[in-house]
C-alpha atoms as a PDB file:
ATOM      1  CA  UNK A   1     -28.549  -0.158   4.808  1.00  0.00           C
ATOM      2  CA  UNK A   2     -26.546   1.478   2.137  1.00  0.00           C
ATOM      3  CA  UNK A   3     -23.083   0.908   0.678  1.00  0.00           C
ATOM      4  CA  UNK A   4     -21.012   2.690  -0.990  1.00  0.00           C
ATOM      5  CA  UNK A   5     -19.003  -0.022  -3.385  1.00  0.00           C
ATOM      6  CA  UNK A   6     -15.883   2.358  -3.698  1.00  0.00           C
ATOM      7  CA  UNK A   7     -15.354   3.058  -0.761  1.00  0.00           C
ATOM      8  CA  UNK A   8     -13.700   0.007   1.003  1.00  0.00           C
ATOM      9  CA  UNK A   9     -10.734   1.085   0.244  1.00  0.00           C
ATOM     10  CA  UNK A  10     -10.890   2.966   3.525  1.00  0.00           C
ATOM     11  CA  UNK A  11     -11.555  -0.387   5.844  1.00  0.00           C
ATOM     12  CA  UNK A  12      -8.767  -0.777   7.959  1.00  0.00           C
ATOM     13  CA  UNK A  13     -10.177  -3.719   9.351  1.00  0.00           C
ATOM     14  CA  UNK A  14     -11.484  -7.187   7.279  1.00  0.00           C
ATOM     15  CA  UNK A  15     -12.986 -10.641   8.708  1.00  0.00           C
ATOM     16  CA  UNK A  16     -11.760 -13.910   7.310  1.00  0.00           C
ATOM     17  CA  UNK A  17     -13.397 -16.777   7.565  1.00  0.00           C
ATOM     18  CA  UNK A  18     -11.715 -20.222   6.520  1.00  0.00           C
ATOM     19  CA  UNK A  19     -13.835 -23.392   6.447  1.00  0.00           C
ATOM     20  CA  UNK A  20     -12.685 -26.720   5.241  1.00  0.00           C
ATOM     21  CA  UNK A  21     -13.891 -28.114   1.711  1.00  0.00           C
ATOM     22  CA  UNK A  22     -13.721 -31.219  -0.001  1.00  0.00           C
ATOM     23  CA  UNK A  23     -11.521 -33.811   1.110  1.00  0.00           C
ATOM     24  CA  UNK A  24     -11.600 -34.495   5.003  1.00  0.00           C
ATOM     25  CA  UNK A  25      -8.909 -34.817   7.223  1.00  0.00           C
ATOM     26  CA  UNK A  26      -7.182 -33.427   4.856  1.00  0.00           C
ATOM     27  CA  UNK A  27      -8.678 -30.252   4.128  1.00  0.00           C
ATOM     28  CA  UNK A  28      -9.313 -29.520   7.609  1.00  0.00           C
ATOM     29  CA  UNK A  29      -5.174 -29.397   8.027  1.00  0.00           C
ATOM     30  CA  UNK A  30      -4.605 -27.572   5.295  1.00  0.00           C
ATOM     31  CA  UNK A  31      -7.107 -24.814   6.349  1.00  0.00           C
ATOM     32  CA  UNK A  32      -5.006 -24.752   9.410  1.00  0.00           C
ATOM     33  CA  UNK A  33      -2.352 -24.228   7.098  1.00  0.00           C
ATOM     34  CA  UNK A  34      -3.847 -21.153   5.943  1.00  0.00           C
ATOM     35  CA  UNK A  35      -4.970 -20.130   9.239  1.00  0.00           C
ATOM     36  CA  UNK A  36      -1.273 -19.565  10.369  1.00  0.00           C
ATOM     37  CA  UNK A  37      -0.216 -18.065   6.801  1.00  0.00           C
ATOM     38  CA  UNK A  38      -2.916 -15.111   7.620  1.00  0.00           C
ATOM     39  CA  UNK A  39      -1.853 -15.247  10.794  1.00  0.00           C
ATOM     40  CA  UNK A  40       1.979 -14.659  10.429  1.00  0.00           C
ATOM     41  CA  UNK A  41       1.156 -12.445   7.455  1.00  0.00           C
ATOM     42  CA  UNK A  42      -0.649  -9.973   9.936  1.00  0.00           C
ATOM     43  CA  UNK A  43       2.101 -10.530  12.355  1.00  0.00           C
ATOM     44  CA  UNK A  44       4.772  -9.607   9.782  1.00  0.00           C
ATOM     45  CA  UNK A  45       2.410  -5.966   8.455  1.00  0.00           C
ATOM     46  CA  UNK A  46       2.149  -5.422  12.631  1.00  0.00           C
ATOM     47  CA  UNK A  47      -1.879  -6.397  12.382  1.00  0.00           C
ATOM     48  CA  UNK A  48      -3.656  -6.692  15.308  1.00  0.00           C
ATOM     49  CA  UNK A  49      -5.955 -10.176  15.743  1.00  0.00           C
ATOM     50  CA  UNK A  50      -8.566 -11.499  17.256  1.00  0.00           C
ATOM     51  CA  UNK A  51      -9.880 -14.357  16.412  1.00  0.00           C
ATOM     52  CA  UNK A  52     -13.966 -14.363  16.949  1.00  0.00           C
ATOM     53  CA  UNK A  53     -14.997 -18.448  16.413  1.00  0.00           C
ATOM     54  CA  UNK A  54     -13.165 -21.774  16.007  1.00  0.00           C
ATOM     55  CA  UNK A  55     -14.110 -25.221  15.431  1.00  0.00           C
ATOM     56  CA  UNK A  56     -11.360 -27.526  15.356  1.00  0.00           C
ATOM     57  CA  UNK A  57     -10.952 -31.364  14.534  1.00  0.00           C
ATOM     58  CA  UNK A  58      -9.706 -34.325  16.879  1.00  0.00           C
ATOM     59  CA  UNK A  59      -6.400 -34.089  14.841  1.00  0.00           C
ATOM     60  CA  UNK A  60      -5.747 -29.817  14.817  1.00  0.00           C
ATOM     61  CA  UNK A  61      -7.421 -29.423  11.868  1.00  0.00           C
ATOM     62  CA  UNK A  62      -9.982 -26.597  11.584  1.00  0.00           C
ATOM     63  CA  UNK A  63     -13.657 -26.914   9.969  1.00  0.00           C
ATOM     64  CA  UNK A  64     -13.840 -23.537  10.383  1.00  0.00           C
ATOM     65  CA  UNK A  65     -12.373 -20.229  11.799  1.00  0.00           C
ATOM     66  CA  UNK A  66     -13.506 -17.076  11.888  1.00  0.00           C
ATOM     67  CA  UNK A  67     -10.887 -14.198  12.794  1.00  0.00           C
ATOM     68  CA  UNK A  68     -10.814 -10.134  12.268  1.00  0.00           C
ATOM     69  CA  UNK A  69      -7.089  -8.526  11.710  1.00  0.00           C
ATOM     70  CA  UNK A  70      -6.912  -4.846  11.640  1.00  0.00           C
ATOM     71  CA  UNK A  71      -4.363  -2.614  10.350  1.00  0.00           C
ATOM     72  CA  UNK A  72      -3.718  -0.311   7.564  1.00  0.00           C
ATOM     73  CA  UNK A  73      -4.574  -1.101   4.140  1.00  0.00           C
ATOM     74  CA  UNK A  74      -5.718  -4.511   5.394  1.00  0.00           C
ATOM     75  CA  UNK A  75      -8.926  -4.596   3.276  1.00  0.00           C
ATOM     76  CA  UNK A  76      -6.877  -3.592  -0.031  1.00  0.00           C
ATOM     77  CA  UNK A  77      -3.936  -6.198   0.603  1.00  0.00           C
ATOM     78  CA  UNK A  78      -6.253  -9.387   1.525  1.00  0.00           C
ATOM     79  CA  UNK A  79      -9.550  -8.533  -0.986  1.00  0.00           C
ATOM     80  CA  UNK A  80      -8.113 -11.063  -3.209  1.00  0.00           C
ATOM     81  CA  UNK A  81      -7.643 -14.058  -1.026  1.00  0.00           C
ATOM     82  CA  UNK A  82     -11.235 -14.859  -0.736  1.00  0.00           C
ATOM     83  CA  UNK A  83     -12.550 -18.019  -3.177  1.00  0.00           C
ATOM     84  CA  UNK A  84     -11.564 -21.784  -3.475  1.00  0.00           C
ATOM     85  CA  UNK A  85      -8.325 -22.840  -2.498  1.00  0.00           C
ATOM     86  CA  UNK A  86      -6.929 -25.860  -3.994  1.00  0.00           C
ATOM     87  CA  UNK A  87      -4.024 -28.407  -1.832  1.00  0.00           C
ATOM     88  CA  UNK A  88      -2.595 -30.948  -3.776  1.00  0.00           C
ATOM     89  CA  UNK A  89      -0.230 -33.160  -1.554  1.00  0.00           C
ATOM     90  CA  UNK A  90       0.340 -36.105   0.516  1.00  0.00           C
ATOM     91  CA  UNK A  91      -1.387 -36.116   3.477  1.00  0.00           C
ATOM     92  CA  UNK A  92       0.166 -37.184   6.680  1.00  0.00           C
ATOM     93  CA  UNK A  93      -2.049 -40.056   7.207  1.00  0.00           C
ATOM     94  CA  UNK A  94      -1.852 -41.231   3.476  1.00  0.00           C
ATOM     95  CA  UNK A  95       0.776 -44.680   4.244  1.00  0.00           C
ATOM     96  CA  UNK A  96       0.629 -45.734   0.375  1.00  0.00           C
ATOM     97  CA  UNK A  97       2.483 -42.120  -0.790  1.00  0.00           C
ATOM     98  CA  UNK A  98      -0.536 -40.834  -2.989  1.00  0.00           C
ATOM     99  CA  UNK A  99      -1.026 -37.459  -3.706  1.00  0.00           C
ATOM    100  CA  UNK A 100      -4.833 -36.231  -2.654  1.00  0.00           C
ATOM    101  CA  UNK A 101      -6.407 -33.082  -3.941  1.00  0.00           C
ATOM    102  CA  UNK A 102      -8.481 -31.182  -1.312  1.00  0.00           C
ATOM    103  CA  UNK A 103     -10.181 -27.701  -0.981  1.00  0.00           C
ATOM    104  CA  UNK A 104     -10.617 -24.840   1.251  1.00  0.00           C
ATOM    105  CA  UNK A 105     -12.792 -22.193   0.772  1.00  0.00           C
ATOM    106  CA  UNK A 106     -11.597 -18.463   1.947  1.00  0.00           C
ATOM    107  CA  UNK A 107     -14.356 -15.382   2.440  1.00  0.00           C
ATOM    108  CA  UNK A 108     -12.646 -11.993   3.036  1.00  0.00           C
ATOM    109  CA  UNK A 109     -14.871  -9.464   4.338  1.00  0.00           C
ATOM    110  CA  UNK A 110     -14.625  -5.799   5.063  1.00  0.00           C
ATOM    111  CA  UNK A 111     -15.260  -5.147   8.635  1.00  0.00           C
ATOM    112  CA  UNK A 112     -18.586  -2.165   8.534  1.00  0.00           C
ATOM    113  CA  UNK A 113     -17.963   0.281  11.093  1.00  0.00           C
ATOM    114  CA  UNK A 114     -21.340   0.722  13.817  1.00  0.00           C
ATOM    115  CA  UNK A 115     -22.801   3.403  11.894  1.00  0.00           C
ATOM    116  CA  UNK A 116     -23.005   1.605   8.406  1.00  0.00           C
ATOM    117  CA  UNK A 117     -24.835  -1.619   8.770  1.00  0.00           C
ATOM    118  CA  UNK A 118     -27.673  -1.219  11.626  1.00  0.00           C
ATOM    119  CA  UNK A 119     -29.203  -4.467  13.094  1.00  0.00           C
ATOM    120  CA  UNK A 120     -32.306  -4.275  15.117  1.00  0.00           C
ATOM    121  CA  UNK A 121     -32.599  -6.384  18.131  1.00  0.00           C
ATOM    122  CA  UNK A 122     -35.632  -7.782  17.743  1.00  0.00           C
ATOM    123  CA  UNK A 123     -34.748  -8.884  14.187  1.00  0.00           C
ATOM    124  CA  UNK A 124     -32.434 -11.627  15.891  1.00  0.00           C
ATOM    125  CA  UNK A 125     -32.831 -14.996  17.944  1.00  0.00           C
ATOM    126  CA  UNK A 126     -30.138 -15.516  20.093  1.00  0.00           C
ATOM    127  CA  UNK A 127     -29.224 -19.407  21.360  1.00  0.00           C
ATOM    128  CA  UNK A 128     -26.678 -19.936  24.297  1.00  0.00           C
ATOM    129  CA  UNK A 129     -24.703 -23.621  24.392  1.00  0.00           C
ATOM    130  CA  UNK A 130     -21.891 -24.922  25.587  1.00  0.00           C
ATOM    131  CA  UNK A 131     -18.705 -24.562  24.181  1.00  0.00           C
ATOM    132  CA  UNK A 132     -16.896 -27.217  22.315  1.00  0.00           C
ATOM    133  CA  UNK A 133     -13.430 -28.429  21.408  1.00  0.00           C
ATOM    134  CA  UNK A 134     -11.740 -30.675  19.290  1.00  0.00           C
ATOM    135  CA  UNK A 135     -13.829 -33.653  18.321  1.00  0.00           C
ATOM    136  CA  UNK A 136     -16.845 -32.258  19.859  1.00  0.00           C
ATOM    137  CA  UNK A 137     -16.642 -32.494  23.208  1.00  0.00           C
ATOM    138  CA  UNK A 138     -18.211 -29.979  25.828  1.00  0.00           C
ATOM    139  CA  UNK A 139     -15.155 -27.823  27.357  1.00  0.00           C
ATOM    140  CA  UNK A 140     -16.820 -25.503  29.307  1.00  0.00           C
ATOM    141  CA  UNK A 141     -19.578 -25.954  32.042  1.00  0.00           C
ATOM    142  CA  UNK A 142     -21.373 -22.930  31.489  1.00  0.00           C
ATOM    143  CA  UNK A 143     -23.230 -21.789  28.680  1.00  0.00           C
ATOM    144  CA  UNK A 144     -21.025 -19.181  26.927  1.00  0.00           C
ATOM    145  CA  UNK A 145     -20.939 -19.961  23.401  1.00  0.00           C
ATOM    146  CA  UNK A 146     -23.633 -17.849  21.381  1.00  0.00           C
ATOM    147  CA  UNK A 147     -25.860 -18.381  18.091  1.00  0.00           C
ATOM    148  CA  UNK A 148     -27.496 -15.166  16.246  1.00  0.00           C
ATOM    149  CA  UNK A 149     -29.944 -15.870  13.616  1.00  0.00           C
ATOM    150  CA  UNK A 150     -31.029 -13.245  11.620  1.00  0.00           C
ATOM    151  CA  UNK A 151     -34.350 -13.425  11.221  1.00  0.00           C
ATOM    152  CA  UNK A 152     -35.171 -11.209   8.224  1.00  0.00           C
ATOM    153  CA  UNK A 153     -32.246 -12.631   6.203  1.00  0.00           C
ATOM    154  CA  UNK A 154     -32.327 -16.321   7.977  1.00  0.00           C
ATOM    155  CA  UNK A 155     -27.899 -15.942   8.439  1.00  0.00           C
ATOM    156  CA  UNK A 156     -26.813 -17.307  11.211  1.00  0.00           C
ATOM    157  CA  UNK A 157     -23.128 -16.823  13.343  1.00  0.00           C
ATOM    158  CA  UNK A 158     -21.580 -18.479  16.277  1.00  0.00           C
ATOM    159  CA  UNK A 159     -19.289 -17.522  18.557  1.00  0.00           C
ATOM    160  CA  UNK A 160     -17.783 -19.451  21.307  1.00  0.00           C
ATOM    161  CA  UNK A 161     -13.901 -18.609  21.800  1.00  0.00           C
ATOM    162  CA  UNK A 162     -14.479 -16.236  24.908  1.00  0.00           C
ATOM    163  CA  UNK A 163     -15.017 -17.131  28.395  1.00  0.00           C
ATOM    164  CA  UNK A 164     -18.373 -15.130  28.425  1.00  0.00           C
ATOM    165  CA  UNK A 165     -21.358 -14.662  26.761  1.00  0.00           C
ATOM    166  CA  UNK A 166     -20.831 -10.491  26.242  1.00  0.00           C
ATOM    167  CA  UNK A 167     -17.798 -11.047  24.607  1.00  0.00           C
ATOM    168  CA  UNK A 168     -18.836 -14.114  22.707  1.00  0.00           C
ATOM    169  CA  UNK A 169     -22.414 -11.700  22.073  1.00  0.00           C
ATOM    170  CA  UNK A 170     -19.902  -9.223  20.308  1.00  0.00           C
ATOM    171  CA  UNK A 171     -18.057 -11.590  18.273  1.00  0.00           C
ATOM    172  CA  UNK A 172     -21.225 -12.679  16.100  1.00  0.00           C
ATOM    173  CA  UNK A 173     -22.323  -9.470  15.930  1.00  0.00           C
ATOM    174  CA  UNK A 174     -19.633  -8.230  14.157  1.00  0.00           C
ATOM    175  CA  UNK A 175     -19.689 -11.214  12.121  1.00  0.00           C
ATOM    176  CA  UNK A 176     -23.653 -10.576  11.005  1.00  0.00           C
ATOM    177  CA  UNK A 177     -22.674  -7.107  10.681  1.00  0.00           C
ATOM    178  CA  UNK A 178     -19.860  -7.812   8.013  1.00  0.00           C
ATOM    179  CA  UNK A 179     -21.702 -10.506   6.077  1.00  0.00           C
ATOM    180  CA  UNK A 180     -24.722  -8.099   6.037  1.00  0.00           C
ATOM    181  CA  UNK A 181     -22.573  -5.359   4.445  1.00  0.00           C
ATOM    182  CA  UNK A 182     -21.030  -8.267   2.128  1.00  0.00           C
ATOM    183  CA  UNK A 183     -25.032  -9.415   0.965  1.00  0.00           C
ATOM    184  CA  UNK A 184     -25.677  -5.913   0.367  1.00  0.00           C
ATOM    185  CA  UNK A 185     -22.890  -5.211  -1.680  1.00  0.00           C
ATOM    186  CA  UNK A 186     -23.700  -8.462  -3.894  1.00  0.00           C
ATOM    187  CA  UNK A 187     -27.280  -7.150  -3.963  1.00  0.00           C
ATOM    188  CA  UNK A 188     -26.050  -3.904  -5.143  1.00  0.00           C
ATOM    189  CA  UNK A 189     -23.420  -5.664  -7.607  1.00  0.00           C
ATOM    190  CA  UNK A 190     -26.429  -7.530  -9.256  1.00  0.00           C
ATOM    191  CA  UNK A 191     -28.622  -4.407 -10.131  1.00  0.00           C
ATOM    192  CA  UNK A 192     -25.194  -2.891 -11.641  1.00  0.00           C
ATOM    193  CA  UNK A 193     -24.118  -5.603 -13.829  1.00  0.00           C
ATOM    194  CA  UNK A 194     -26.731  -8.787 -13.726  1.00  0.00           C
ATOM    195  CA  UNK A 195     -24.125 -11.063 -12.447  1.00  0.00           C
ATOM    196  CA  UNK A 196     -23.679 -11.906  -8.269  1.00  0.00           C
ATOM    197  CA  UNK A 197     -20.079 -12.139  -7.666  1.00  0.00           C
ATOM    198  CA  UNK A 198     -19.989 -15.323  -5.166  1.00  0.00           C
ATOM    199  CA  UNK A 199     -16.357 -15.605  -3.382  1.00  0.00           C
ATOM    200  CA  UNK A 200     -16.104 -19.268  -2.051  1.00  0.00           C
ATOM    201  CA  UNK A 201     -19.248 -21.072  -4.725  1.00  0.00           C
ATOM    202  CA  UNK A 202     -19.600 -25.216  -3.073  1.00  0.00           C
ATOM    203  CA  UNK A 203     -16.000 -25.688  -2.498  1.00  0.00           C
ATOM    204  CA  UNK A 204     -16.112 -28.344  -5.424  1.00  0.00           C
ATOM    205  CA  UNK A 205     -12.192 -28.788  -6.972  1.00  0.00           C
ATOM    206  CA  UNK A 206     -13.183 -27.439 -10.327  1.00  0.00           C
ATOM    207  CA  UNK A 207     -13.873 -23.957  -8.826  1.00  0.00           C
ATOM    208  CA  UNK A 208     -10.509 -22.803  -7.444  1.00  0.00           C
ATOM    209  CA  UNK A 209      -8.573 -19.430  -7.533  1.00  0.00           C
ATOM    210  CA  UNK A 210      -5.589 -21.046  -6.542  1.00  0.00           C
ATOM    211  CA  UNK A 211      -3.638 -24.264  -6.372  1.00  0.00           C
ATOM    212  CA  UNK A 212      -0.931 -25.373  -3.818  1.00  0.00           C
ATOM    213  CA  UNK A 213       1.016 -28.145  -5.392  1.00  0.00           C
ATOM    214  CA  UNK A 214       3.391 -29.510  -2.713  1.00  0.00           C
ATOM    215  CA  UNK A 215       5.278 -32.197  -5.004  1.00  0.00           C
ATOM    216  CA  UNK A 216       6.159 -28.761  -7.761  1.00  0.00           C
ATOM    217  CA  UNK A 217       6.905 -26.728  -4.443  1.00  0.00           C
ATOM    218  CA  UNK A 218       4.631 -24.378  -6.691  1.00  0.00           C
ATOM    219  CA  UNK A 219       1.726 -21.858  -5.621  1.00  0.00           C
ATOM    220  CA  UNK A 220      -0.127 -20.620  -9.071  1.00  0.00           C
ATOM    221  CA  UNK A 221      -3.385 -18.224  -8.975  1.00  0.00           C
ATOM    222  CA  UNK A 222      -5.954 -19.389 -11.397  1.00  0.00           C
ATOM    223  CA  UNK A 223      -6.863 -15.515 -12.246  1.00  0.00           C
ATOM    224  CA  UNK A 224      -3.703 -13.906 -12.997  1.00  0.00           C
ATOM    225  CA  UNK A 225      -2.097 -17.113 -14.981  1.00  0.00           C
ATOM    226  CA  UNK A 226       0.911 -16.969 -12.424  1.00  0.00           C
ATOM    227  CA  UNK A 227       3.049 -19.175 -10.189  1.00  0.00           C
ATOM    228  CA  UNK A 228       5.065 -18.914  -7.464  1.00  0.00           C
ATOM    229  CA  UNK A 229       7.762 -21.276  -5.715  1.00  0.00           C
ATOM    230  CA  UNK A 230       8.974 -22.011  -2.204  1.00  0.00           C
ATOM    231  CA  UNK A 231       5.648 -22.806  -1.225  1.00  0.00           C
ATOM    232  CA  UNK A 232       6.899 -23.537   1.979  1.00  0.00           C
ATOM    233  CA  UNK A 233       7.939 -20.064   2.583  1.00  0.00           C
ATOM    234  CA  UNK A 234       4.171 -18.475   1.263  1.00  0.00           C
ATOM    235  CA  UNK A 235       2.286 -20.580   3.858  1.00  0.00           C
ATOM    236  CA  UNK A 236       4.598 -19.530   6.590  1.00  0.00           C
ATOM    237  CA  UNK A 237       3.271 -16.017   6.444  1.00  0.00           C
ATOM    238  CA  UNK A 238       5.451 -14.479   3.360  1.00  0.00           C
ATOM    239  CA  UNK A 239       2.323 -13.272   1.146  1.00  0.00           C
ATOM    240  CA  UNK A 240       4.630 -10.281  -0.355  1.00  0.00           C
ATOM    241  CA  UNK A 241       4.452 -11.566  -3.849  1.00  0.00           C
ATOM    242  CA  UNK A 242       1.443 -12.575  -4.417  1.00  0.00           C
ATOM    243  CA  UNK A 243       0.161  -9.210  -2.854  1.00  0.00           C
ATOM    244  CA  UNK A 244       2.268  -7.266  -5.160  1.00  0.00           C
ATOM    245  CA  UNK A 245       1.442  -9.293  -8.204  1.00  0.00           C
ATOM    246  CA  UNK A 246      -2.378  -8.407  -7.615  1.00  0.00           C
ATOM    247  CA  UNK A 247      -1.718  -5.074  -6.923  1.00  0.00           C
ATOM    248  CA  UNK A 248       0.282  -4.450 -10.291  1.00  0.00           C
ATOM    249  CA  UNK A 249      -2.478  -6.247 -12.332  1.00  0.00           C
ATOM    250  CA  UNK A 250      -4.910  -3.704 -10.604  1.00  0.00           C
ATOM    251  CA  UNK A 251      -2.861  -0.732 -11.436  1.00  0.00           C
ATOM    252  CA  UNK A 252      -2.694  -2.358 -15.511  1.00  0.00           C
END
């Protein structure tokens, strides 16, 4: 499989996947939080969605989601969101008014049309469960939910938010498929420059892009050296500036 490097600019379509980091509870709401600021982001640039695997917490919160939007210049406007994400607030269940740090880690992948990444079928071991809901529990009597592992590279996806195992079969295949094209373009990155570019690292606190500090009402991005305010406003779906701010430090 081959990839050319400059050439995402053309992907109209990326995969996010948002999985809760250090702190809990806690982190698990907040990367619901950014869950719906995608969300309503995509909404606002008339995106389409789908969202391809879920795993939620007895209280909302998500441990991870998994979700493709598609649209123009999708890839170029979301490239930058991927890496550790930094909440410092107080959480809903804190009763003595402390303010908790927590992470959650972001991975934004370009979505590799059929003809780019190839995946052999017998290079993968597919699992069928049942699917699960909040806290666990078994919501479905059948056995729709599907695991792929690929065997040659060991990476393994799940899907489980269709009623079906062909849809669900689809889902985690075009989740392998983009975090194939994503190894490969790290593998390729190394032999350029020596140095593998690694979006989300262990989701320890000391590795964030960005930090959401609810008491400030301030958003600030680690790797430009710039803040924003009405934080409120950012996570309901108003990405505009920080977009733009990228995009004018990539045009420097």
């Amino acid at each position: 499989m081959e990839v050319n490097l400059e050439n995402k600019k053309g992907f109209k379509a990326v995969i996010i996947e948002i999985r809760a980091g250090t702190g809990g509870e806690e982190a698990a709401l907040f990367a619901n939080d950014l869950f719906r600021m995608y969300s309503n982001y995509a909404s606002s640039q008339g995106w389409k969605k789908k969202v391809l695997d879920t795993n939620f917490t007895s209280l909302h919160g998500i441990k991870q989601v998994v979700f493709e939007l598609e649209g123009n210049n999708a890839w170029e406007q979301l490239k930058n969101e991927g890496g550790v994400h930094r909440v410092q607030r107080i959480p809903k269940t804190e009763k003595g008014g402390r303010v908790h740090t927590s992470t959650v880690t972001v991975a934004v992948l370009p979505k590799p049309e059929k003809t780019e990444v190839k995946i052999k079928p017998e290079e993968l071991k597919i699992d069928v469960y049942r699917a699960s809901g909040p806290g666990g529990q078994n919501v479905n009597k059948r056995e729709t939910a599907i695991r792929i592992i690929h065997l040659p590279t060991g990476l393994m996806v799940t899907s489980q938010t269709e009623r079906n195992q062909l849809e669900n079969k689809e889902n985690a295949l075009s989740i392998l498929a983009a975090r194939l094209l994503e190894k490969n373009s790290q593998q390729a990155q190394m032999k350029m420059s020596g140095e593998r570019n690694i979006q989300i690292g262990s989701a320890e606190r000391a590795e964030k892009i960005r930090t959401y500090n609810f008491p400030q009402d301030r958003i600030t991005d680690h790797r430009i050296k710039k803040s924003w305010h009405n934080l409120e406003k950012i996570l309901d779906g108003r990405l505009e500036p920080i977009v733009k701010a990228f995009r004018k430090k990539s045009n420097q």
